[in-house]
N, C-alpha and C. Protein backbone atom coordinates (compact mmCIF):
# COMPACT_ATOMS: atom_id res chain seq x y z
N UNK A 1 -2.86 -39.60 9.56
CA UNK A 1 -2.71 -38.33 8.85
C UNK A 1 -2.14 -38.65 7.47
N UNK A 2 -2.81 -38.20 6.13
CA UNK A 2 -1.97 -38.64 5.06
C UNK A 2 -0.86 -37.95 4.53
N UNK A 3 -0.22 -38.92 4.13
CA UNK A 3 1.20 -38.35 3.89
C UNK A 3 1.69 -36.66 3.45
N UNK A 4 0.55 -36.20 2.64
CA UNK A 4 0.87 -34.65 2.26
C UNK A 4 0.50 -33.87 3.22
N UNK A 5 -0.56 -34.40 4.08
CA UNK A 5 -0.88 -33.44 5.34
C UNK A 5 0.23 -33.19 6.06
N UNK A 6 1.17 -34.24 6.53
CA UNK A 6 1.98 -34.36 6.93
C UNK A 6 3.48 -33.67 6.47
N UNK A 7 3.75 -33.94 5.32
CA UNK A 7 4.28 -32.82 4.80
C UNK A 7 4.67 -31.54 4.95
N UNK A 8 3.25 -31.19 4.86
CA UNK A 8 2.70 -29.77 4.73
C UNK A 8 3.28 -29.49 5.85
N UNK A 9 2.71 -29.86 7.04
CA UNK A 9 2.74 -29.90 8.23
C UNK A 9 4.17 -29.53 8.83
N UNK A 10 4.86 -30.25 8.91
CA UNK A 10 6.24 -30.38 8.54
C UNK A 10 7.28 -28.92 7.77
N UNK A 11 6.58 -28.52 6.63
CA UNK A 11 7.21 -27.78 6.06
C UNK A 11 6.98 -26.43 6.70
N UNK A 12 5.41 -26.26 6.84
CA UNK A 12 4.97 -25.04 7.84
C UNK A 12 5.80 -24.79 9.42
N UNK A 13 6.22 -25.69 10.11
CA UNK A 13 6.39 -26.05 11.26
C UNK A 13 8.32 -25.53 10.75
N UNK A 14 8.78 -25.62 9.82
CA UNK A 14 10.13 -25.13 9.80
C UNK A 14 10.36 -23.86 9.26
N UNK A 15 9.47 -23.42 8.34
CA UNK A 15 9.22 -22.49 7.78
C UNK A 15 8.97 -21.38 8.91
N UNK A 16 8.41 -21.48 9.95
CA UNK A 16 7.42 -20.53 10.88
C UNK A 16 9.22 -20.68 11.81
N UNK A 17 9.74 -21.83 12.59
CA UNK A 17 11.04 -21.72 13.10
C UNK A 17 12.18 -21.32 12.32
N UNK A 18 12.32 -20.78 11.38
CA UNK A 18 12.98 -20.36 10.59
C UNK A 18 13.27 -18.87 10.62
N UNK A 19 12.11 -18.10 10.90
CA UNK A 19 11.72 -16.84 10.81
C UNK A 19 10.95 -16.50 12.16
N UNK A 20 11.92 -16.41 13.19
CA UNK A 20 11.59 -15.88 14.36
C UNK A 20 11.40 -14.42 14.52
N UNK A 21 10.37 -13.83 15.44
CA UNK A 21 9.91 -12.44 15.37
C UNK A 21 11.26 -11.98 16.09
N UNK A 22 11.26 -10.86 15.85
CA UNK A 22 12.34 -10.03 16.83
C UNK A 22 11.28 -9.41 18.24
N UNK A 23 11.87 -9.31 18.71
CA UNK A 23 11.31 -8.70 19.78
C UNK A 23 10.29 -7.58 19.72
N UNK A 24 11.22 -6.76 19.14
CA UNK A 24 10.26 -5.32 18.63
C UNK A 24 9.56 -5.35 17.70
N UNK A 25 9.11 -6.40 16.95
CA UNK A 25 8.47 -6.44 15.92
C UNK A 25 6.83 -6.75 17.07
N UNK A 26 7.12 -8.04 17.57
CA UNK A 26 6.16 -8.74 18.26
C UNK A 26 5.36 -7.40 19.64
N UNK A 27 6.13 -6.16 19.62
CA UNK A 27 5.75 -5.61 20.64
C UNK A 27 5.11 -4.69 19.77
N UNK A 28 5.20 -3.97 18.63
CA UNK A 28 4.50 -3.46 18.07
C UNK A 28 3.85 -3.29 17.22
N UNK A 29 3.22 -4.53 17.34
CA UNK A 29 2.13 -5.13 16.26
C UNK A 29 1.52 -5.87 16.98
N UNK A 30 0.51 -6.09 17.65
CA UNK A 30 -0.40 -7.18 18.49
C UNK A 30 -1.57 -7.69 17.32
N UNK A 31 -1.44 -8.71 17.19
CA UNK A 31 -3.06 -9.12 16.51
C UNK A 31 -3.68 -10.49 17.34
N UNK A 32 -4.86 -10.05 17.80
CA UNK A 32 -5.62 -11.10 18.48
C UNK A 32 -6.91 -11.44 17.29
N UNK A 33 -7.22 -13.08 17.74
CA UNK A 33 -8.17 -13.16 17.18
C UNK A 33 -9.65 -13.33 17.85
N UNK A 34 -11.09 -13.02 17.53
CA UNK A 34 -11.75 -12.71 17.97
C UNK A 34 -12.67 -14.32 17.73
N UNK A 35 -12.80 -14.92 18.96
CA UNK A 35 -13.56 -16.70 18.67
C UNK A 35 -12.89 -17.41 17.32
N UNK A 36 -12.15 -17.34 17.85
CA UNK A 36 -11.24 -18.60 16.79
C UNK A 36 -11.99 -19.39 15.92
N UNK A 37 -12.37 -20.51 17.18
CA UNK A 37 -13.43 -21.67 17.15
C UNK A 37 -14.45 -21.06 15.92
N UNK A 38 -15.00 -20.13 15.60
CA UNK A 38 -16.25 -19.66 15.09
C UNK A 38 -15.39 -19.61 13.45
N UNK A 39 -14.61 -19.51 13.28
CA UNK A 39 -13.63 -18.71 11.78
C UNK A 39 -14.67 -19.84 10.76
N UNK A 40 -14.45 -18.76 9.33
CA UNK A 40 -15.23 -19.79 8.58
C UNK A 40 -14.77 -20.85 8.63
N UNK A 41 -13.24 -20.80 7.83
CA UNK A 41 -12.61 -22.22 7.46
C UNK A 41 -10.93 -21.56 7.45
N UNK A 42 -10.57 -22.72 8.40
CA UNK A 42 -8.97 -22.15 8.77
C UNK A 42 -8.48 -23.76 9.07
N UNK A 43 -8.53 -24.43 8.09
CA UNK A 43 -8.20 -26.29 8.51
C UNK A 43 -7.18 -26.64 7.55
N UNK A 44 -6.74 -27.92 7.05
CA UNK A 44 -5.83 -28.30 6.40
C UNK A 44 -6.51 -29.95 5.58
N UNK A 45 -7.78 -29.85 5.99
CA UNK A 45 -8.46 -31.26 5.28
C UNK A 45 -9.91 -30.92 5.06
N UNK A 46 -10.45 -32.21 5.02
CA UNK A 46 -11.68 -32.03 4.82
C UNK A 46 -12.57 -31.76 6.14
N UNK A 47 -11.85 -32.77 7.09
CA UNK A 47 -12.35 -32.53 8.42
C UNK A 47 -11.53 -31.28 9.29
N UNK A 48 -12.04 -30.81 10.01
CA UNK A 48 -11.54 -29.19 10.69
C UNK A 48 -10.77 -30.06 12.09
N UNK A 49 -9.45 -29.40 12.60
CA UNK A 49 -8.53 -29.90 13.16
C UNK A 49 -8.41 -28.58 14.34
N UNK A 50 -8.60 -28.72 15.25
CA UNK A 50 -8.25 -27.36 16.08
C UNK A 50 -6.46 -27.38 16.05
N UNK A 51 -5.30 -28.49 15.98
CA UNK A 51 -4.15 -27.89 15.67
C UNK A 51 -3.78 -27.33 14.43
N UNK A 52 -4.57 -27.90 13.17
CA UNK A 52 -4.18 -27.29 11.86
C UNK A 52 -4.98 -25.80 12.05
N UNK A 53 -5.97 -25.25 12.65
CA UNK A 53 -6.54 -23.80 13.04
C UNK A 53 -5.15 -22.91 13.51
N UNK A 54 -5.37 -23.56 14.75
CA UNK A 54 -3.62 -23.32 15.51
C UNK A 54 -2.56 -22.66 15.01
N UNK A 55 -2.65 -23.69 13.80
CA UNK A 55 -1.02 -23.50 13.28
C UNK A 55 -1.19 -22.47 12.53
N UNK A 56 -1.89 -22.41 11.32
CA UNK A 56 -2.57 -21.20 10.43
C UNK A 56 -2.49 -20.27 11.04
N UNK A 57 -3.41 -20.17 12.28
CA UNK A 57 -3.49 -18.26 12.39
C UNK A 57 -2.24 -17.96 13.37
N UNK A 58 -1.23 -19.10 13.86
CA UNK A 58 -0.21 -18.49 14.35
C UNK A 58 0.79 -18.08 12.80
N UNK A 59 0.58 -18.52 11.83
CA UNK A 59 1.31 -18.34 10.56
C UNK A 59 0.40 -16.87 10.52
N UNK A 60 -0.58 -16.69 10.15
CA UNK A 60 -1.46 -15.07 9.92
C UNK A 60 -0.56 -14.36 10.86
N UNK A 61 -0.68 -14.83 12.41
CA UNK A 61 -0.23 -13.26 12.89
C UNK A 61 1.47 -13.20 13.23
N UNK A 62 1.89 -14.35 12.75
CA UNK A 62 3.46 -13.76 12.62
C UNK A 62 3.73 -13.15 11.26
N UNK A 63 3.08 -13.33 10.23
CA UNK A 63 3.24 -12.53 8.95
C UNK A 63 2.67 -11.19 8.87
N UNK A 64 1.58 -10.77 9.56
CA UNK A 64 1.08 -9.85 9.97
C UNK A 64 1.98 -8.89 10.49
N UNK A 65 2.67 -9.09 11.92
CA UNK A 65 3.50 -8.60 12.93
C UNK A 65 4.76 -8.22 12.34
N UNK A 66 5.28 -9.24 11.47
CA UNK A 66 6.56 -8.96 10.48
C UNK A 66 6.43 -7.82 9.40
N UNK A 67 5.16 -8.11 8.53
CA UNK A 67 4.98 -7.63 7.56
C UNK A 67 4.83 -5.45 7.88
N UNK A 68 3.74 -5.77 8.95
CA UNK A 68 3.40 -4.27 9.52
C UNK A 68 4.50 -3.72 10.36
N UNK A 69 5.16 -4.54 11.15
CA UNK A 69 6.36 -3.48 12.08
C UNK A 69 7.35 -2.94 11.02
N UNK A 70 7.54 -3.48 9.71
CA UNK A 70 8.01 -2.39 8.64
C UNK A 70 7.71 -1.47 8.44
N UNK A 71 6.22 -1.36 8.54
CA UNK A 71 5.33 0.11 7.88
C UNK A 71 5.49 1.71 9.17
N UNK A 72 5.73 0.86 10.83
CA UNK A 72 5.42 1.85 11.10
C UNK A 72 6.56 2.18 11.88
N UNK A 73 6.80 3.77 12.10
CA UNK A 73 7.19 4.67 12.55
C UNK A 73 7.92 4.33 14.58
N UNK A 74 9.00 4.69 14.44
CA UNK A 74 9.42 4.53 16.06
C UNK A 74 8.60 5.15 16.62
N UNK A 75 7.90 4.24 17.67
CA UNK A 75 6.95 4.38 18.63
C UNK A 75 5.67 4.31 18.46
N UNK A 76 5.09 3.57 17.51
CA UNK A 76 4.01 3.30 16.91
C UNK A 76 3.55 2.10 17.18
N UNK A 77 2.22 1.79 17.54
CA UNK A 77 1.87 0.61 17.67
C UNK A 77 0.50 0.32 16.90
N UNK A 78 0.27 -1.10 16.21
CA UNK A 78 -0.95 -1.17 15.54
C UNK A 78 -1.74 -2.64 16.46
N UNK A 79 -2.64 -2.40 16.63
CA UNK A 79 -2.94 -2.84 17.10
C UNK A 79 -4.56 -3.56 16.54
N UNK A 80 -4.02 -4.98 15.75
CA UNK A 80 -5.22 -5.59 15.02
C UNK A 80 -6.32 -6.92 15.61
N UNK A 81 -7.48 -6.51 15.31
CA UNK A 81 -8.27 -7.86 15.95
C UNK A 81 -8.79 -8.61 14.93
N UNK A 82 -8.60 -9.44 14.47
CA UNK A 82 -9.01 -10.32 13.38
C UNK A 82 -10.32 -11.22 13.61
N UNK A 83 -11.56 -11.19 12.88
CA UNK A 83 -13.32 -11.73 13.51
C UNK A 83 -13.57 -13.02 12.58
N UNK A 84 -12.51 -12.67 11.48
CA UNK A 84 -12.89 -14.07 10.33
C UNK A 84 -11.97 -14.25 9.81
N UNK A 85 -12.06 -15.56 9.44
CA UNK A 85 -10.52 -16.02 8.51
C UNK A 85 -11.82 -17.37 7.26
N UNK A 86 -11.01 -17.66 6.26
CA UNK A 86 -11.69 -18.12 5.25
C UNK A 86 -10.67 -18.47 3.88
N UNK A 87 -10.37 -19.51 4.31
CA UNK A 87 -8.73 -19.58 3.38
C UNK A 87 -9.25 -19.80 1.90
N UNK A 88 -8.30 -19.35 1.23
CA UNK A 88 -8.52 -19.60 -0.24
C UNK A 88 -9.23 -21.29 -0.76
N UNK A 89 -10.14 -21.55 -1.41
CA UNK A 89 -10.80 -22.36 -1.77
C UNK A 89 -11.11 -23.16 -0.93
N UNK A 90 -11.66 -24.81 -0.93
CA UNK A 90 -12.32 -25.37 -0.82
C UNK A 90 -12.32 -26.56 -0.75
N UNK A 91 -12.62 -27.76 0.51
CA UNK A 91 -12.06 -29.15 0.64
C UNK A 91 -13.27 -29.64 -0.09
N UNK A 92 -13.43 -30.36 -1.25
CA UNK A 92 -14.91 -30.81 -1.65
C UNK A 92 -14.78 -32.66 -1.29
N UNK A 93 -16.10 -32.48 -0.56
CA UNK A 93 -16.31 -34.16 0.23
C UNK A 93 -16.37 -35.22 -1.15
N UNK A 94 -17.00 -34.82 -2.86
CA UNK A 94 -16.75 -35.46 -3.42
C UNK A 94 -15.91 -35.80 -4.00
N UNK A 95 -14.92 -35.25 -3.85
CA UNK A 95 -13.54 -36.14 -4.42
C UNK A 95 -12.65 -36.61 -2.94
N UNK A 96 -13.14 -37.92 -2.85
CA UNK A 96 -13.52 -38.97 -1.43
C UNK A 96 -11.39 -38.83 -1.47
N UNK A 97 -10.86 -39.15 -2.97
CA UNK A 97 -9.19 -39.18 -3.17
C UNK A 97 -8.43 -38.45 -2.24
N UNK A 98 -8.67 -37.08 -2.67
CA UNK A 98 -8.21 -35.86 -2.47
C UNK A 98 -8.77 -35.04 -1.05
N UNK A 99 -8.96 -35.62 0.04
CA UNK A 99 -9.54 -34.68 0.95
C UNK A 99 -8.84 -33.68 1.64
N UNK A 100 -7.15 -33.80 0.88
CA UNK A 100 -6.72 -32.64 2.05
C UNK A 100 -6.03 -32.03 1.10
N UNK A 101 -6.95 -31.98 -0.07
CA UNK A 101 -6.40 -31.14 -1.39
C UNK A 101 -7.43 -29.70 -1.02
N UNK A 102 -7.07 -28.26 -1.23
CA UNK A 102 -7.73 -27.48 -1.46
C UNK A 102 -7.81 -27.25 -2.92
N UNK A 103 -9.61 -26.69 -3.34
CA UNK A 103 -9.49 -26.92 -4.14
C UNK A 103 -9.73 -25.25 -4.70
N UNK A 104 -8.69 -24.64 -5.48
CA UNK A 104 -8.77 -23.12 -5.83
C UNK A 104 -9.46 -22.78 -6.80
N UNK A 105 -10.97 -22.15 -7.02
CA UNK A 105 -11.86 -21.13 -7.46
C UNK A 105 -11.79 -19.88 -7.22
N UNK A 106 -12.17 -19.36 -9.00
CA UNK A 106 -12.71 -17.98 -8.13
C UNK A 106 -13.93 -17.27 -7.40
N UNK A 107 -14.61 -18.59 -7.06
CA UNK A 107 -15.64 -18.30 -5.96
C UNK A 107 -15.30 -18.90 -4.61
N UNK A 108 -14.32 -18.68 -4.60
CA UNK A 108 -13.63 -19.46 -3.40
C UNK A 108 -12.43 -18.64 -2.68
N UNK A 109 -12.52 -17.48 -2.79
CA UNK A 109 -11.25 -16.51 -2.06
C UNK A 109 -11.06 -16.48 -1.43
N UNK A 110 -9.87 -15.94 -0.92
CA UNK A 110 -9.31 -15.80 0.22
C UNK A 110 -10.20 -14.49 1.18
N UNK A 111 -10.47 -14.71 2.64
CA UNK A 111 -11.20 -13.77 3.32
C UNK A 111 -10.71 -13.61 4.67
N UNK A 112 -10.64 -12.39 4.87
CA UNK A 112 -10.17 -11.64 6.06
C UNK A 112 -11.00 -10.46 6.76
N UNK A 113 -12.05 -10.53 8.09
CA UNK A 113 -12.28 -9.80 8.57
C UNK A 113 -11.81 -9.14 9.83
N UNK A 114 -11.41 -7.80 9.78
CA UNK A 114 -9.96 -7.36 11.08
C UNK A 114 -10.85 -6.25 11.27
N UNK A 115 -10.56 -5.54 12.38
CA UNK A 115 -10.18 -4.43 12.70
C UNK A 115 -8.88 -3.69 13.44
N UNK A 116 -8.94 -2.40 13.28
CA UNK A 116 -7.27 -1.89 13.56
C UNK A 116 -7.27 -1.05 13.74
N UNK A 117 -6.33 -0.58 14.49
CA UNK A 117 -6.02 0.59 15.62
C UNK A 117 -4.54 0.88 15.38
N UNK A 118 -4.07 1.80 15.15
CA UNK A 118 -2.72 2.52 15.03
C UNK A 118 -2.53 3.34 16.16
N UNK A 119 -1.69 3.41 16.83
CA UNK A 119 -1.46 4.27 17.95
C UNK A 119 0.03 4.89 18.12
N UNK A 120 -0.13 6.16 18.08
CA UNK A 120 1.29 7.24 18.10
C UNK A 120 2.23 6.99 19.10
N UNK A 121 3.29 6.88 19.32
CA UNK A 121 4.16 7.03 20.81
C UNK A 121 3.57 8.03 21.91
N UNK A 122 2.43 8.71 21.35
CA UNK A 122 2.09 9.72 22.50
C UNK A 122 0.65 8.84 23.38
N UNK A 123 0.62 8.29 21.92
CA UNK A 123 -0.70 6.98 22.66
C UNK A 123 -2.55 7.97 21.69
N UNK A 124 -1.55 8.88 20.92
CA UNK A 124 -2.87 9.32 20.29
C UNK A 124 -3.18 8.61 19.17
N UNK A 125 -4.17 8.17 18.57
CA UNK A 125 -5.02 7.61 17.60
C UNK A 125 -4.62 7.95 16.48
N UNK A 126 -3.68 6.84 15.29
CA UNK A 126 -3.48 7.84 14.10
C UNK A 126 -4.62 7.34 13.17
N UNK A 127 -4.69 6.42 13.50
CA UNK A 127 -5.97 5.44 12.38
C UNK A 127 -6.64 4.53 13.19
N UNK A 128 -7.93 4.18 12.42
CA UNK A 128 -8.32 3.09 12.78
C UNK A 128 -9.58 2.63 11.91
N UNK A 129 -10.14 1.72 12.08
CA UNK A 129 -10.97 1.17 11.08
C UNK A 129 -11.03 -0.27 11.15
N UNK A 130 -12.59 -0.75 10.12
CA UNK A 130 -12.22 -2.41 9.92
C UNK A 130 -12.58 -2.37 9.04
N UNK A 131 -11.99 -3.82 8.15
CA UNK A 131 -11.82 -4.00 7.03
C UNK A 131 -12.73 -5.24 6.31
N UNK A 132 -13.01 -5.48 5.66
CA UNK A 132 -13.19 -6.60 5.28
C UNK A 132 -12.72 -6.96 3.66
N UNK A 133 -11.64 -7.93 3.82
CA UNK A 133 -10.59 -8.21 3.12
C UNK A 133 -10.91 -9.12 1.92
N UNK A 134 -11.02 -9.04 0.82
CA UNK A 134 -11.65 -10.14 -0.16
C UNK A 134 -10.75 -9.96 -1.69
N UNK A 135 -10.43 -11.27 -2.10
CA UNK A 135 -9.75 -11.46 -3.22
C UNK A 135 -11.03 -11.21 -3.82
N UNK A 136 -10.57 -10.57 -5.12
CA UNK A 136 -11.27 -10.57 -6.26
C UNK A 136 -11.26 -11.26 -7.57
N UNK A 137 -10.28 -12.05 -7.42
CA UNK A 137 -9.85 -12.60 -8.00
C UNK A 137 -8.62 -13.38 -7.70
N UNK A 138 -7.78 -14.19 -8.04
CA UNK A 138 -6.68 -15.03 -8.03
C UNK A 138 -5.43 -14.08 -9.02
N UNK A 139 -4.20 -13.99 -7.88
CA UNK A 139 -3.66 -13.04 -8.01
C UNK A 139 -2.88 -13.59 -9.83
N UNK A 140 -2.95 -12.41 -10.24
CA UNK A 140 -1.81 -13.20 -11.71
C UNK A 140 -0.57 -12.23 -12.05
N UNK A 141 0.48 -12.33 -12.29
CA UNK A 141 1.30 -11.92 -12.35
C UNK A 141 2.16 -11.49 -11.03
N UNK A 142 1.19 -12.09 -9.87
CA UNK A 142 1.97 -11.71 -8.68
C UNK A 142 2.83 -12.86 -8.20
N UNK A 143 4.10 -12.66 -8.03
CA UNK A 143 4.95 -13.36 -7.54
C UNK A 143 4.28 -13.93 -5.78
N UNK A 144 4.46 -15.05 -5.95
CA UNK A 144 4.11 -16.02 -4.74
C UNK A 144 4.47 -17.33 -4.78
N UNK A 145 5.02 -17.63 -3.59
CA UNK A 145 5.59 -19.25 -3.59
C UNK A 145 4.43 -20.27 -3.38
N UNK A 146 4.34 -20.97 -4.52
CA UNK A 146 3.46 -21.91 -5.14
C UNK A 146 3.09 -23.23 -3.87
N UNK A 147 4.93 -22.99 -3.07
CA UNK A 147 4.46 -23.84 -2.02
C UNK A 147 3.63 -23.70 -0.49
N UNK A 148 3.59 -22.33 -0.21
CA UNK A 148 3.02 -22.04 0.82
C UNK A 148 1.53 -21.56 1.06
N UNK A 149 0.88 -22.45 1.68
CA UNK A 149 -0.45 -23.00 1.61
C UNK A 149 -1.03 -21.67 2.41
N UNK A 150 -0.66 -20.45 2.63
CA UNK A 150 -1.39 -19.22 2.64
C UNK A 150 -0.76 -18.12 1.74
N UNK A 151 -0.82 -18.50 0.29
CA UNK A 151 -0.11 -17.52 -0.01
C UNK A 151 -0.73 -16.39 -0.63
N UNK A 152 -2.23 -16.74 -0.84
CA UNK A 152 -3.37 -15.92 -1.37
C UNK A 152 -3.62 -15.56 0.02
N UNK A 153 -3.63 -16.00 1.14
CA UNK A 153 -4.44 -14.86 2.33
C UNK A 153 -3.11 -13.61 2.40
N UNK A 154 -1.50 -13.85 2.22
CA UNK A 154 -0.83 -13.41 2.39
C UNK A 154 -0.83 -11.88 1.21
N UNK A 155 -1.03 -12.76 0.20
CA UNK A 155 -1.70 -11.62 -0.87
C UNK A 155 -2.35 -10.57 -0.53
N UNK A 156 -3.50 -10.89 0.25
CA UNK A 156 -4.74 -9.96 0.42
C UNK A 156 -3.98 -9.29 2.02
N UNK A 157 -3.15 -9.71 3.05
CA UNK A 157 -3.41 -9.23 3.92
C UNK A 157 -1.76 -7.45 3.21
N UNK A 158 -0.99 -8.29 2.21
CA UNK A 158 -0.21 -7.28 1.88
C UNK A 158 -0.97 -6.12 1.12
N UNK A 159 -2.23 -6.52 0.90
CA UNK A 159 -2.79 -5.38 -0.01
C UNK A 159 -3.26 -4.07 0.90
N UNK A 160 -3.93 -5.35 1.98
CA UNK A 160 -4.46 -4.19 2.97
C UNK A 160 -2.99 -3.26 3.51
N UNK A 161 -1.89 -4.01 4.07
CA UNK A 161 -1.24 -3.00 4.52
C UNK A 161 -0.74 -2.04 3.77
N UNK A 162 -0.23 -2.23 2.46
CA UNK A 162 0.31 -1.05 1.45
C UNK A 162 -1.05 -0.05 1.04
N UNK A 163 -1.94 -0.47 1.42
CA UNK A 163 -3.31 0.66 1.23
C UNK A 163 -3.13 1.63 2.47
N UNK A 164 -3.13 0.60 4.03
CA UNK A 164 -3.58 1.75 4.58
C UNK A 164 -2.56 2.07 5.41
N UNK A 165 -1.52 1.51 5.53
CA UNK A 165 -0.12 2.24 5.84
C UNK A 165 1.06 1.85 4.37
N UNK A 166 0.66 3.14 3.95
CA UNK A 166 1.66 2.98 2.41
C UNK A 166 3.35 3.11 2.90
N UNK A 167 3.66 3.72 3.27
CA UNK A 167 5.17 4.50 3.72
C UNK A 167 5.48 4.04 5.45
N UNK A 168 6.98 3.48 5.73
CA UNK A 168 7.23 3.58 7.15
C UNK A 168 7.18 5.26 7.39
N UNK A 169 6.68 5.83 8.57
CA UNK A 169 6.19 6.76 8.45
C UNK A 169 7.40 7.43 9.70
């Protein structure tokens, strides 16, 4: 494994134990993902790793679960299924150096396909819908830590939630 993979690896792995869910966060927010195995590109090299997959979308749905049990309301549950993941840019096989460099374009965005279900304490339907999540660009002026290797999917998945749950309600 080369040394920055490793790193990385490393830094994600304390970063994620660092920031344990609370209980009630993790109970009312579920996000499953729908064929993992199938996601465009959810790796950490050039070659695709089912633990670097692993680790990623357990990073997606604890930021997810954290991020949304803010938005909603006592006794609310959202309930998201995620069909695609597609991380910001691109491992290119010709630069043989760099293979576990991503490489960031703006034809290379960050992509998220979910669907989602909001559900009342009474268990009635407040929302629902799917989304399909796409940078339009590379965020500028938005504050993001330069070191965390989802910080453009994190971008796009905060956009979706302040769109469609604006207010803890």
């Amino acid at each position: 494994m080369p040394t920055s993979r490793l790193i990385r690896a490393l830094t994600l792995a304390c970063a994620a134990a660092a920031t344990p869910l609370a209980s009630a966060e993790a109970g009312r927010v579920e996000v499953v993902y729908v064929d993992p195995q199938q996601f465009t590109d959810v790796r950490d090299g050039f070659t695709p790793t089912d633990s670097a997959r692993d680790f990623y979308l357990a990073e997606i749905r604890r930021y997810i679960e954290r991020q949304a049990a803010r938005r909603l309301a006592d006794g609310e549950v959202l309930r998201v299924r995620i069909t695609d993941v597609q991380l910001a840019g691109v491992y290119e096989a010709r630069r043989a150096a760099v293979t576990d460099v991503r490489i960031i374009r703006e034809v290379t965005p960050a992509r998220i396909d979910l669907g989602f279900r909001l559900e009342r304490a009474d268990g009635a339907v407040a929302a629902a819908g799917e989304r399909q999540l796409r940078s339009t660009g590379y965020p500028v002026g938005v504050r993001i830590d330069p070191s965390d290797p989802l910080r453009y999917e994190k971008v796009l998945l905060d956009g979706w939630l302040a769109e469609t749950f604006p207010q803890r309600r």
